[in-house]
N, C-alpha and C. Protein backbone atom coordinates (compact mmCIF):
# COMPACT_ATOMS: atom_id res chain seq x y z
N UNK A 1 -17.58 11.81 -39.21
CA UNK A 1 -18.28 13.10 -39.26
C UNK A 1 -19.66 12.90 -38.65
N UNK A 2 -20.15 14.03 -38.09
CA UNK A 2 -21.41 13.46 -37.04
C UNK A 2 -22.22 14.52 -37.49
N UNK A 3 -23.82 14.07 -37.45
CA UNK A 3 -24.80 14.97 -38.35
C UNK A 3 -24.34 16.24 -37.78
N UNK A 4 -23.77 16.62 -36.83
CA UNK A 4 -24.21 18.12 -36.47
C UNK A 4 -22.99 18.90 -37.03
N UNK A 5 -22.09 18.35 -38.02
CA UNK A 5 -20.78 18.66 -38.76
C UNK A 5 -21.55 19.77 -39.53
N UNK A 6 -21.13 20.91 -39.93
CA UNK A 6 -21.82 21.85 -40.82
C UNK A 6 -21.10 21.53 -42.24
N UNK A 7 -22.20 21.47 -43.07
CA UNK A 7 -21.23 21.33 -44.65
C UNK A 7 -21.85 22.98 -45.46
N UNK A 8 -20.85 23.77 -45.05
CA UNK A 8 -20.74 24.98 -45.31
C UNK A 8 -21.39 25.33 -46.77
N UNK A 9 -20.96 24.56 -48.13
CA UNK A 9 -21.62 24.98 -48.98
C UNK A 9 -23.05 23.97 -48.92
N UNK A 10 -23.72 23.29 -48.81
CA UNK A 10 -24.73 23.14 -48.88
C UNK A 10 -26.13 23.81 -47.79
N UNK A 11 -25.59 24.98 -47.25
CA UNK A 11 -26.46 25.08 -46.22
C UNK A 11 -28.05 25.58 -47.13
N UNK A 12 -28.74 25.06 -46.92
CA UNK A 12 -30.41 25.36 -47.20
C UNK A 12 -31.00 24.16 -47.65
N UNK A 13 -29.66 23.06 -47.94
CA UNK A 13 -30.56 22.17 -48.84
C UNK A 13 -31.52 21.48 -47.29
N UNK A 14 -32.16 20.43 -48.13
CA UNK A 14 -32.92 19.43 -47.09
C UNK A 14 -32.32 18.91 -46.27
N UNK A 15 -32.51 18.02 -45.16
CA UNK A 15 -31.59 17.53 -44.32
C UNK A 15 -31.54 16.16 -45.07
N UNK A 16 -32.36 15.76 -45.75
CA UNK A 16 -32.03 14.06 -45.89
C UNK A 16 -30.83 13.99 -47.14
N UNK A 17 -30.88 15.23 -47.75
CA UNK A 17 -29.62 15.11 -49.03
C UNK A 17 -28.34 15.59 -48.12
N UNK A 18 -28.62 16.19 -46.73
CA UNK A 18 -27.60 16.55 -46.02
C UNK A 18 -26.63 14.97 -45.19
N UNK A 19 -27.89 14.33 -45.46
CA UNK A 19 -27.22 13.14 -44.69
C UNK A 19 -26.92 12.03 -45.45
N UNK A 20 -27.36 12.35 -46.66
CA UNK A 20 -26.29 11.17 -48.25
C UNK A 20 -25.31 11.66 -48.18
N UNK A 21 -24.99 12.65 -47.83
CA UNK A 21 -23.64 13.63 -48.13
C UNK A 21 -22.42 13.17 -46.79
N UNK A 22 -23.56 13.06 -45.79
CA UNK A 22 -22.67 13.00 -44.87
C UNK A 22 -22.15 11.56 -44.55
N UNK A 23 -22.97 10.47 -45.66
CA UNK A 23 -22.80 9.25 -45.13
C UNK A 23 -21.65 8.57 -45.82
N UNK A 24 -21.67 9.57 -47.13
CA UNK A 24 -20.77 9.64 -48.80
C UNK A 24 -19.20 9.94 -48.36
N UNK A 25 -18.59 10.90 -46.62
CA UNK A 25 -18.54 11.44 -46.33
C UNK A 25 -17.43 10.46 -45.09
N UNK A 26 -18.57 9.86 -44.64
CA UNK A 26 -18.04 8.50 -43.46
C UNK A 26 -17.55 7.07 -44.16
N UNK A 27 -18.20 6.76 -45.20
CA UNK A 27 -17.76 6.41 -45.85
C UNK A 27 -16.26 5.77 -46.98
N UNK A 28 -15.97 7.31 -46.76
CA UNK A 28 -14.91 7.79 -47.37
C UNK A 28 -15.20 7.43 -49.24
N UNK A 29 -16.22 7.47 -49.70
CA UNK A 29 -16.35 7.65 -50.91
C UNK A 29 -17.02 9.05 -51.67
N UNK A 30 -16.99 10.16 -51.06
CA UNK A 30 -17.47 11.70 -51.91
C UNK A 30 -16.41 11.58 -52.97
N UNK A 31 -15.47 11.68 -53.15
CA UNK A 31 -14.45 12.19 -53.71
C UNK A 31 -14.56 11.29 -55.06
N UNK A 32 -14.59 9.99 -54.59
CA UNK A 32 -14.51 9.12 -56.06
C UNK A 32 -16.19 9.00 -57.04
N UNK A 33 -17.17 9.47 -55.59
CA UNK A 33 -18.21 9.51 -56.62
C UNK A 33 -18.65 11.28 -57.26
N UNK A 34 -17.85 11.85 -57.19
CA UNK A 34 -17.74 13.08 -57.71
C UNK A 34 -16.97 12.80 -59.23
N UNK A 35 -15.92 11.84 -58.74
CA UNK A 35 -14.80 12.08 -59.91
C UNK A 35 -15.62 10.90 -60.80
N UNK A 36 -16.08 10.25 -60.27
CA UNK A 36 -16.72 9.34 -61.47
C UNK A 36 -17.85 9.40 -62.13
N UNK A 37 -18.78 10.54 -62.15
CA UNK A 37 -20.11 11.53 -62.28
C UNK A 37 -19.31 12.39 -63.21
N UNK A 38 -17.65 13.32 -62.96
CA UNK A 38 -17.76 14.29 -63.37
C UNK A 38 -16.21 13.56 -64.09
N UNK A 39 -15.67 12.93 -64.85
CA UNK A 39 -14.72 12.08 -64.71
C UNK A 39 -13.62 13.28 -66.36
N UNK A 40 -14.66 14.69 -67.38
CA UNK A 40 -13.70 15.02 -68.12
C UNK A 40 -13.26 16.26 -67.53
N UNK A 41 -11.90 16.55 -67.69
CA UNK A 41 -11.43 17.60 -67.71
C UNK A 41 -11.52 18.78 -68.53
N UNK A 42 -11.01 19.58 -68.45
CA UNK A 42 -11.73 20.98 -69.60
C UNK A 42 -9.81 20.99 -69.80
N UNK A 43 -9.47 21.79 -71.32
CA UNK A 43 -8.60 22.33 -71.19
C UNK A 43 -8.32 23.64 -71.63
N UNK A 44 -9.08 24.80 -70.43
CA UNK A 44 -9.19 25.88 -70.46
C UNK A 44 -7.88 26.74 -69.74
N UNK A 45 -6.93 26.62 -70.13
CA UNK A 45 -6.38 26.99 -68.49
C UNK A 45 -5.59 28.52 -68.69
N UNK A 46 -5.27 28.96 -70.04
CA UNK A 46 -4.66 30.04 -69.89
C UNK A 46 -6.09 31.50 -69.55
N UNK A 47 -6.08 32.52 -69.30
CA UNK A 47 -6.55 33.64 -69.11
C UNK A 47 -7.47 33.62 -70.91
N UNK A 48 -6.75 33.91 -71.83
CA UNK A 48 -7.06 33.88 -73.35
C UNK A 48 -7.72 32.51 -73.48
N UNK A 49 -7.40 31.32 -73.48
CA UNK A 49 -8.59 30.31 -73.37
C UNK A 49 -10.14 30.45 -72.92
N UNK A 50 -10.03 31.05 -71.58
CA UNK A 50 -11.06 31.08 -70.75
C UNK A 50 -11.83 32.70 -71.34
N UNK A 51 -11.25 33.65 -71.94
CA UNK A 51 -11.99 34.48 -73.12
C UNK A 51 -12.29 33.76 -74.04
N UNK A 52 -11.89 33.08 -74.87
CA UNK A 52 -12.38 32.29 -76.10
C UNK A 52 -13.45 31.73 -75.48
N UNK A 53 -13.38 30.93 -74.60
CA UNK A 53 -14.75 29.88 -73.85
C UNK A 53 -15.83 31.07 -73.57
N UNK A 54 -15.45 31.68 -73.34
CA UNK A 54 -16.70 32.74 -72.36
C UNK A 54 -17.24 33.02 -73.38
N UNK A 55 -16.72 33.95 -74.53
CA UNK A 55 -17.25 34.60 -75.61
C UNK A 55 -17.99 33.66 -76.74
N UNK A 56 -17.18 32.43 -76.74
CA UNK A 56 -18.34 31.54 -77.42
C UNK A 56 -19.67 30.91 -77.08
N UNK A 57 -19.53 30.68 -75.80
CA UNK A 57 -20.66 30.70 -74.98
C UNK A 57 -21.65 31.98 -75.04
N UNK A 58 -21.60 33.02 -74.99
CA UNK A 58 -22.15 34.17 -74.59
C UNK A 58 -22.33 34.49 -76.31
N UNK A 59 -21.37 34.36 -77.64
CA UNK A 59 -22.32 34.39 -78.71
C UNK A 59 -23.23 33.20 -78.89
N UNK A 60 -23.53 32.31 -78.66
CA UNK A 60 -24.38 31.38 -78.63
C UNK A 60 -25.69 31.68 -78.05
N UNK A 61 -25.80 31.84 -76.73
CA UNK A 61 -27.14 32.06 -76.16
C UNK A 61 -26.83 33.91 -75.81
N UNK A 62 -26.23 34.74 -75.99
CA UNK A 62 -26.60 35.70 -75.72
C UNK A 62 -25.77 37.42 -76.26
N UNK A 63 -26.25 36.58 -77.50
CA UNK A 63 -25.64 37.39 -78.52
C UNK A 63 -25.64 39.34 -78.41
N UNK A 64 -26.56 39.76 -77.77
CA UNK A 64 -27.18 41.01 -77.93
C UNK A 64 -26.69 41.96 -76.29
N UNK A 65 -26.16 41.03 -75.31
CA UNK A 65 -26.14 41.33 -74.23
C UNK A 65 -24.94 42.12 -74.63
N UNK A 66 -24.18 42.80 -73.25
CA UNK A 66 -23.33 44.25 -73.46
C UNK A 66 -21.76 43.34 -73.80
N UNK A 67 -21.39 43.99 -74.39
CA UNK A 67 -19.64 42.97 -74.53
C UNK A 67 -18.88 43.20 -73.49
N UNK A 68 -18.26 42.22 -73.32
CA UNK A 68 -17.26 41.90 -72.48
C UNK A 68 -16.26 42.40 -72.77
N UNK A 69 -15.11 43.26 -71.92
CA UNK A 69 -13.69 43.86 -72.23
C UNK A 69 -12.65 43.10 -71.78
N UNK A 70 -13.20 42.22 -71.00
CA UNK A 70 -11.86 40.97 -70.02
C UNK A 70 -12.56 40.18 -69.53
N UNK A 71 -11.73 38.72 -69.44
CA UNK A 71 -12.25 37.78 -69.08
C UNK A 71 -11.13 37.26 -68.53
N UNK A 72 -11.26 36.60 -67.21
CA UNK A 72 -10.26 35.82 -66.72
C UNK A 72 -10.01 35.36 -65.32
N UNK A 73 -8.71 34.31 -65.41
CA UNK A 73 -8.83 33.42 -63.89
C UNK A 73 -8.54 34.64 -62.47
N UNK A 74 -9.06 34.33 -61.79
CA UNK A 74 -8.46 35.29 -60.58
C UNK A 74 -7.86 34.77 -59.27
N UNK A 75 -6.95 34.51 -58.89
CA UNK A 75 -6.43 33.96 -57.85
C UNK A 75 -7.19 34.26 -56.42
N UNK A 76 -7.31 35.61 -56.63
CA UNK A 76 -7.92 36.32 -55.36
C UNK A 76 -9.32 36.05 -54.99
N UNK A 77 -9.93 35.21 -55.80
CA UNK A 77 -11.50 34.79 -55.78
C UNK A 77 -11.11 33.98 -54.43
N UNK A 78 -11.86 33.89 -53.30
CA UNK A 78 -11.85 33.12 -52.63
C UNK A 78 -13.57 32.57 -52.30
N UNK A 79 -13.42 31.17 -52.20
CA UNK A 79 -14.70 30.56 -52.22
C UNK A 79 -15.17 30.28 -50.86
N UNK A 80 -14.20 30.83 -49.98
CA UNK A 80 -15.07 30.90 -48.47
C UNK A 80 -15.84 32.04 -48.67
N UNK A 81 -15.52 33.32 -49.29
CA UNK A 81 -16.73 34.31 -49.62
C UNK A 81 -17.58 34.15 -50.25
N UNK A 82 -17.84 32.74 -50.74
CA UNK A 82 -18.77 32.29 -51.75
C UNK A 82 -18.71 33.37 -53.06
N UNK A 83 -17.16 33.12 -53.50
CA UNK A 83 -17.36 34.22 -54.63
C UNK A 83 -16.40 33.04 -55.65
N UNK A 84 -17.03 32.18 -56.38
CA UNK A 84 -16.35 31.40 -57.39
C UNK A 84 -16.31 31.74 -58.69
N UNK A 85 -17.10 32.99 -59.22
CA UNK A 85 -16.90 34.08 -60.00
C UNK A 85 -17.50 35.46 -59.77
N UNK A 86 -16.94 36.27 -60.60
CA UNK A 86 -17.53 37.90 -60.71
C UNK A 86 -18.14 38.23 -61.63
N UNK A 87 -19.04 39.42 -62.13
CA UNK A 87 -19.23 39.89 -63.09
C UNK A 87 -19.01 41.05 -62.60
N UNK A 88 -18.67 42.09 -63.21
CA UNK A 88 -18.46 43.65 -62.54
C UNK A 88 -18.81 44.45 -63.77
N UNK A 89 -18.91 45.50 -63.66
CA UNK A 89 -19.17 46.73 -64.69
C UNK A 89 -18.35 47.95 -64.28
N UNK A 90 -17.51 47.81 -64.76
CA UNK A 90 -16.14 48.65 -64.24
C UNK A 90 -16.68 50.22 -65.08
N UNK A 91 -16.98 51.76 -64.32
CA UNK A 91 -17.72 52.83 -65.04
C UNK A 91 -16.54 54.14 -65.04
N UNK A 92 -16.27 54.35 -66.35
CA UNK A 92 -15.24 54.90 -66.56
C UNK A 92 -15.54 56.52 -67.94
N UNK A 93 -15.42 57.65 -66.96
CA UNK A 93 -15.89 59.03 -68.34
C UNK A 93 -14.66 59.08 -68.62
N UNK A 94 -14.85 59.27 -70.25
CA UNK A 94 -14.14 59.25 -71.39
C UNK A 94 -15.09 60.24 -71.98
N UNK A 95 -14.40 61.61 -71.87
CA UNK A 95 -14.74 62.69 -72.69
C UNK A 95 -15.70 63.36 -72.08
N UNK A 96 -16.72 63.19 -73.00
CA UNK A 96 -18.70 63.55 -71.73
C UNK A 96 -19.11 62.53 -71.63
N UNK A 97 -18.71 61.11 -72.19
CA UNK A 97 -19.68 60.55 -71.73
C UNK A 97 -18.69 58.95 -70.74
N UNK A 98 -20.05 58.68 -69.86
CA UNK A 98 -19.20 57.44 -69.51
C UNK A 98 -19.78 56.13 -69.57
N UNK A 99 -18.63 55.20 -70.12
CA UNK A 99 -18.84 54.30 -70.43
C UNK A 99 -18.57 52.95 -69.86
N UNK A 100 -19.10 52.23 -69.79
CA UNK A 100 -18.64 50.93 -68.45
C UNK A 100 -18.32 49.87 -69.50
N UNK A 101 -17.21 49.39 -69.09
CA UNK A 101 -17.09 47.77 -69.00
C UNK A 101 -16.77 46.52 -68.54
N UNK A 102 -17.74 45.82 -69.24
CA UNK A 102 -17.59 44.52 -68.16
C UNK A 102 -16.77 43.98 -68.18
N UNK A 103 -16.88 42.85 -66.98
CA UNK A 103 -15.64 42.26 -66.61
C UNK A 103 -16.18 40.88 -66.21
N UNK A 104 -15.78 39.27 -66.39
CA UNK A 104 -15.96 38.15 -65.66
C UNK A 104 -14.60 37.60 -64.85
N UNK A 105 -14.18 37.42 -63.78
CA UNK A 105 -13.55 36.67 -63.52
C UNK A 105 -13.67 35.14 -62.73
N UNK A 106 -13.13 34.30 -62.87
CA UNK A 106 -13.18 32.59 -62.40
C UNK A 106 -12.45 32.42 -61.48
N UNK A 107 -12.39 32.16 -60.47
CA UNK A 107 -11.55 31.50 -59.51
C UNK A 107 -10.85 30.59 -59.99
N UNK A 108 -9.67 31.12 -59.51
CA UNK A 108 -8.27 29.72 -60.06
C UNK A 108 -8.89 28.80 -59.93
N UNK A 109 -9.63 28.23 -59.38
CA UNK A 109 -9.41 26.79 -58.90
C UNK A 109 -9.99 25.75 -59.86
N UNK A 110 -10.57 26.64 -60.67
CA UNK A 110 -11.61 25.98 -61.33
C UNK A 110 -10.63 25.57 -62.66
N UNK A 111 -9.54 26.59 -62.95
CA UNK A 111 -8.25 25.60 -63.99
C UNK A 111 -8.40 24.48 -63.85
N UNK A 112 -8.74 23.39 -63.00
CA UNK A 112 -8.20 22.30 -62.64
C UNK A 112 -9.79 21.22 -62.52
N UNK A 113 -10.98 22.13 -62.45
CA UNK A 113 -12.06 21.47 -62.16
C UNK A 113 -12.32 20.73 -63.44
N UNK A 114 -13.30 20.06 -63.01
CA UNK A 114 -14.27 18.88 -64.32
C UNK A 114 -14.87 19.98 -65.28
N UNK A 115 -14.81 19.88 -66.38
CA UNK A 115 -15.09 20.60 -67.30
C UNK A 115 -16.88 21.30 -67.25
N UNK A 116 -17.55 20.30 -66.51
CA UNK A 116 -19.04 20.69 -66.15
C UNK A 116 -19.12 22.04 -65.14
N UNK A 117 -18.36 22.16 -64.89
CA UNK A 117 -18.09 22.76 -63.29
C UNK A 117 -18.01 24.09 -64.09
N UNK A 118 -16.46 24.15 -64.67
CA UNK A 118 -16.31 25.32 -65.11
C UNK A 118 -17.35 26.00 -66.12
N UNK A 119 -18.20 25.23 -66.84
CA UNK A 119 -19.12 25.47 -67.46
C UNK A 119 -20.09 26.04 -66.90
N UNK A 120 -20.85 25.32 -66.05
CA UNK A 120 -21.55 26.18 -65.14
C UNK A 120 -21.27 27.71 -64.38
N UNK A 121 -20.28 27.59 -63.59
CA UNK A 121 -19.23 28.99 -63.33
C UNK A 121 -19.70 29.77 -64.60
N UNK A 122 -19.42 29.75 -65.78
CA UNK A 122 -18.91 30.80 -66.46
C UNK A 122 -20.56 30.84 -67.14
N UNK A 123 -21.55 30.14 -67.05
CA UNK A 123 -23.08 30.30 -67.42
C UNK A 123 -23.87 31.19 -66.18
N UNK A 124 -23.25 30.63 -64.78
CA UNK A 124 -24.02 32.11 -64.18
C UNK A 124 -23.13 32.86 -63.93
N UNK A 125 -21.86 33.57 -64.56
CA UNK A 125 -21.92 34.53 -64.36
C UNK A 125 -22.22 35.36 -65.88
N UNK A 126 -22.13 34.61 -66.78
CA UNK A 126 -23.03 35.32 -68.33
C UNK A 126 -24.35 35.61 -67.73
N UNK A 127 -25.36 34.78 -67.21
CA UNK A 127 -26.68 35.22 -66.86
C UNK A 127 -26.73 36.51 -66.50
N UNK A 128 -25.76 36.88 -65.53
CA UNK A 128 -25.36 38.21 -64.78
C UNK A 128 -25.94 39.03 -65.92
N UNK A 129 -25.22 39.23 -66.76
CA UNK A 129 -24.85 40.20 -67.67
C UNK A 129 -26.67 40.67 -68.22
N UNK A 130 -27.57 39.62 -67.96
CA UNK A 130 -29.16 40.17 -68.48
C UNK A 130 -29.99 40.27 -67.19
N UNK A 131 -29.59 39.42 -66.30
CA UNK A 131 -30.09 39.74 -64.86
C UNK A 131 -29.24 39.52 -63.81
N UNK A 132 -29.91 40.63 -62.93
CA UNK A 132 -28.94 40.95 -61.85
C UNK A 132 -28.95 40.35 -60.54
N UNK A 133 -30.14 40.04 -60.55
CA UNK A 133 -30.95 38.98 -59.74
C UNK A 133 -30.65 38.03 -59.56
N UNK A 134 -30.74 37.13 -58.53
CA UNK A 134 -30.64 35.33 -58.27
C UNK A 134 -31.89 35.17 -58.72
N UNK A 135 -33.14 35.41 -59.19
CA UNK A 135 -34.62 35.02 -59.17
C UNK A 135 -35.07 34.36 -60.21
N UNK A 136 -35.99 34.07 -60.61
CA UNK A 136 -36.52 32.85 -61.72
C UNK A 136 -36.18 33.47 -62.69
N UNK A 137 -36.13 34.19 -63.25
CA UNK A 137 -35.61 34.68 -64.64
C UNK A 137 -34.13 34.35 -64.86
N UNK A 138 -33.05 34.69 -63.86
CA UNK A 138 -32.03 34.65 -63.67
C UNK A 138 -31.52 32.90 -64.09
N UNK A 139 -32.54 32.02 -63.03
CA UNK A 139 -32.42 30.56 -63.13
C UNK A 139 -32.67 30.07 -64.35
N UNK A 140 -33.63 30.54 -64.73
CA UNK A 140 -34.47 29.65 -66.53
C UNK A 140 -33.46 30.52 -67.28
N UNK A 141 -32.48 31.66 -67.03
CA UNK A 141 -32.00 31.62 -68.55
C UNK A 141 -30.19 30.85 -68.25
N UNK A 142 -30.23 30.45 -67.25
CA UNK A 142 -29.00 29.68 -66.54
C UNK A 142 -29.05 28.04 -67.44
N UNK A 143 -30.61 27.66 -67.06
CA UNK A 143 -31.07 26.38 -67.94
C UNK A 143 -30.93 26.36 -68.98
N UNK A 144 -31.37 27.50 -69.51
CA UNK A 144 -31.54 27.83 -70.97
C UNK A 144 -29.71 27.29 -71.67
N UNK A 145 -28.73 27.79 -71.01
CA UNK A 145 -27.31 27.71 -71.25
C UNK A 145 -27.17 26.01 -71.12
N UNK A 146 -27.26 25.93 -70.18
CA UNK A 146 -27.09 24.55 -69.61
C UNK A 146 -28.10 23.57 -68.60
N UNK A 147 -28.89 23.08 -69.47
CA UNK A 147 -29.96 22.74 -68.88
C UNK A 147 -29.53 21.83 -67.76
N UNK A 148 -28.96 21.15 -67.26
CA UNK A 148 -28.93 20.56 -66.22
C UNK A 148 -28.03 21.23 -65.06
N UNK A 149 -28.39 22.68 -65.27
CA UNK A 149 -27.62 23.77 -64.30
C UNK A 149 -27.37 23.15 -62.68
N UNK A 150 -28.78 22.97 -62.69
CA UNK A 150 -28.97 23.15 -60.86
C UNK A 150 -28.26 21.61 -60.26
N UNK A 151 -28.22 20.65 -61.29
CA UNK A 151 -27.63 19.66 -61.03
C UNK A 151 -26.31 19.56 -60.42
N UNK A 152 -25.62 20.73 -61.98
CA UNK A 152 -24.23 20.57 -61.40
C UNK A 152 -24.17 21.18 -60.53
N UNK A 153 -24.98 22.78 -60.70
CA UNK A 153 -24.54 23.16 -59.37
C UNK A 153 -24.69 22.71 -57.98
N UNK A 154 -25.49 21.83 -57.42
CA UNK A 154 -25.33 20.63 -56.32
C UNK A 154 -24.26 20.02 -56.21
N UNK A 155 -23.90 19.57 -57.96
CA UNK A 155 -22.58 18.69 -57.48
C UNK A 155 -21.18 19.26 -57.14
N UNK A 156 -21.31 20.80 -57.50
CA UNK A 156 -20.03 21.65 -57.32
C UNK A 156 -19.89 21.95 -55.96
N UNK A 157 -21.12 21.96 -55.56
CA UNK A 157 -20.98 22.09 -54.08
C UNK A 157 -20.39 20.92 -53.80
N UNK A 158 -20.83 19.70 -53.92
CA UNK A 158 -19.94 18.39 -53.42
C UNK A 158 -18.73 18.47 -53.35
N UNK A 159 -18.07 18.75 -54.70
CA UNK A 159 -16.69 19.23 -54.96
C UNK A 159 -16.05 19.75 -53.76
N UNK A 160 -16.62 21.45 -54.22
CA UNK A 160 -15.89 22.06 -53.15
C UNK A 160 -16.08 21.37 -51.35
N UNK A 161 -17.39 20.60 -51.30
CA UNK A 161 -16.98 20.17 -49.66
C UNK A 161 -15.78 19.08 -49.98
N UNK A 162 -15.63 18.16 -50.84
CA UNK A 162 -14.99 17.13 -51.13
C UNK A 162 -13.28 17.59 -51.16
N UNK A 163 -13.00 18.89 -51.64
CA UNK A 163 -12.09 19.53 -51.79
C UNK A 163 -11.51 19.79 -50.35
N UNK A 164 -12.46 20.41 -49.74
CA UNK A 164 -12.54 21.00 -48.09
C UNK A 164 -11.86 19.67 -47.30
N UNK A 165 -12.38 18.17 -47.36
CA UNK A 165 -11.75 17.22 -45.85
C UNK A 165 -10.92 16.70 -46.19
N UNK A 166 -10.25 16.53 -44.99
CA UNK A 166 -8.61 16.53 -44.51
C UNK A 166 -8.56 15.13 -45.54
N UNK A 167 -7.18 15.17 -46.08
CA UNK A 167 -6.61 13.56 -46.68
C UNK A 167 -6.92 12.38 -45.64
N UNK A 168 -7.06 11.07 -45.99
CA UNK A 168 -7.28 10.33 -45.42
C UNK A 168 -6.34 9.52 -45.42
């Protein structure tokens, strides 16, 4: 792989973490130092699991926010749209008045991810639910869930590039 290879999910970082990545990469060791950083599995995998997880999470740090009506995996998430979850507010009149509810969904793929991973996933898209924003408020109450947020989320990016190159 040659520096001018684009690694699609990391685009903004620095170039010198662009080129551990890429050396991790030539190497041929991303994959095992992902799996050995992130080495438990979660066993979240039905639709009703991944409600139980969400909702215990979300009574924990964010008890007061609007309730959730569904929670669940979505096949159709695709992560070339950079969409590895949703939050939606589905707005529906009932009678005079109308009433919305929310919705999270997870990208399949993440059934199968390191249990940190999916954790994260399902912490920003709870954040959603108090801000709407990517902006510092959004981030510190992401920490607040899981303080070593931004970590994983770096390393999920690894993942998914790690996921992305061809078998060797």
């Amino acid at each position: 792989m040659s520096n001018a290879t684009p690694l699609k999910y990391l685009a903004g970082y620095p170039e010198h973490l662009l080129m551990q990545v890429r050396q991790l990469i030539d190497q041929g060791k991303l994959v095992e130092t992902i799996a050995r950083r992130y080495p438990e599995p979660h066993e979240v995998r039905t639709d009703k699991a991944l409600y139980d997880y969400v909702i215990e999470l979300k009574e924990r740090y964010l008890r007061k926010a609007d309730p959730l009506s569904k929670v669940a995996y979505d096949s159709k998430l695709k992560v070339i749209q950079h969409a590895l979850g949703t939050h939606t507010a589905v707005s529906r009149v009932k009678g005079g008045k109308l009433k919305a509810k929310r919705e999270i969904r997870v990208a399949s793929l993440f059934r199968d991810a390191p249990a940190d991973f999916l954790k994260m996933i399902v912490v920003h898209e709870l954040a959603h639910l108090k801000e709407r924003e990517h902006d510092k408020a959004f981030y510190a109450l992401c920490t607040h869930m899981q303080p070593d947020y931004h970590q994983v989320e770096f390393d999920l990016r690894l993942y998914l590039t790690a996921k992305d190159l061809p078998e060797r």
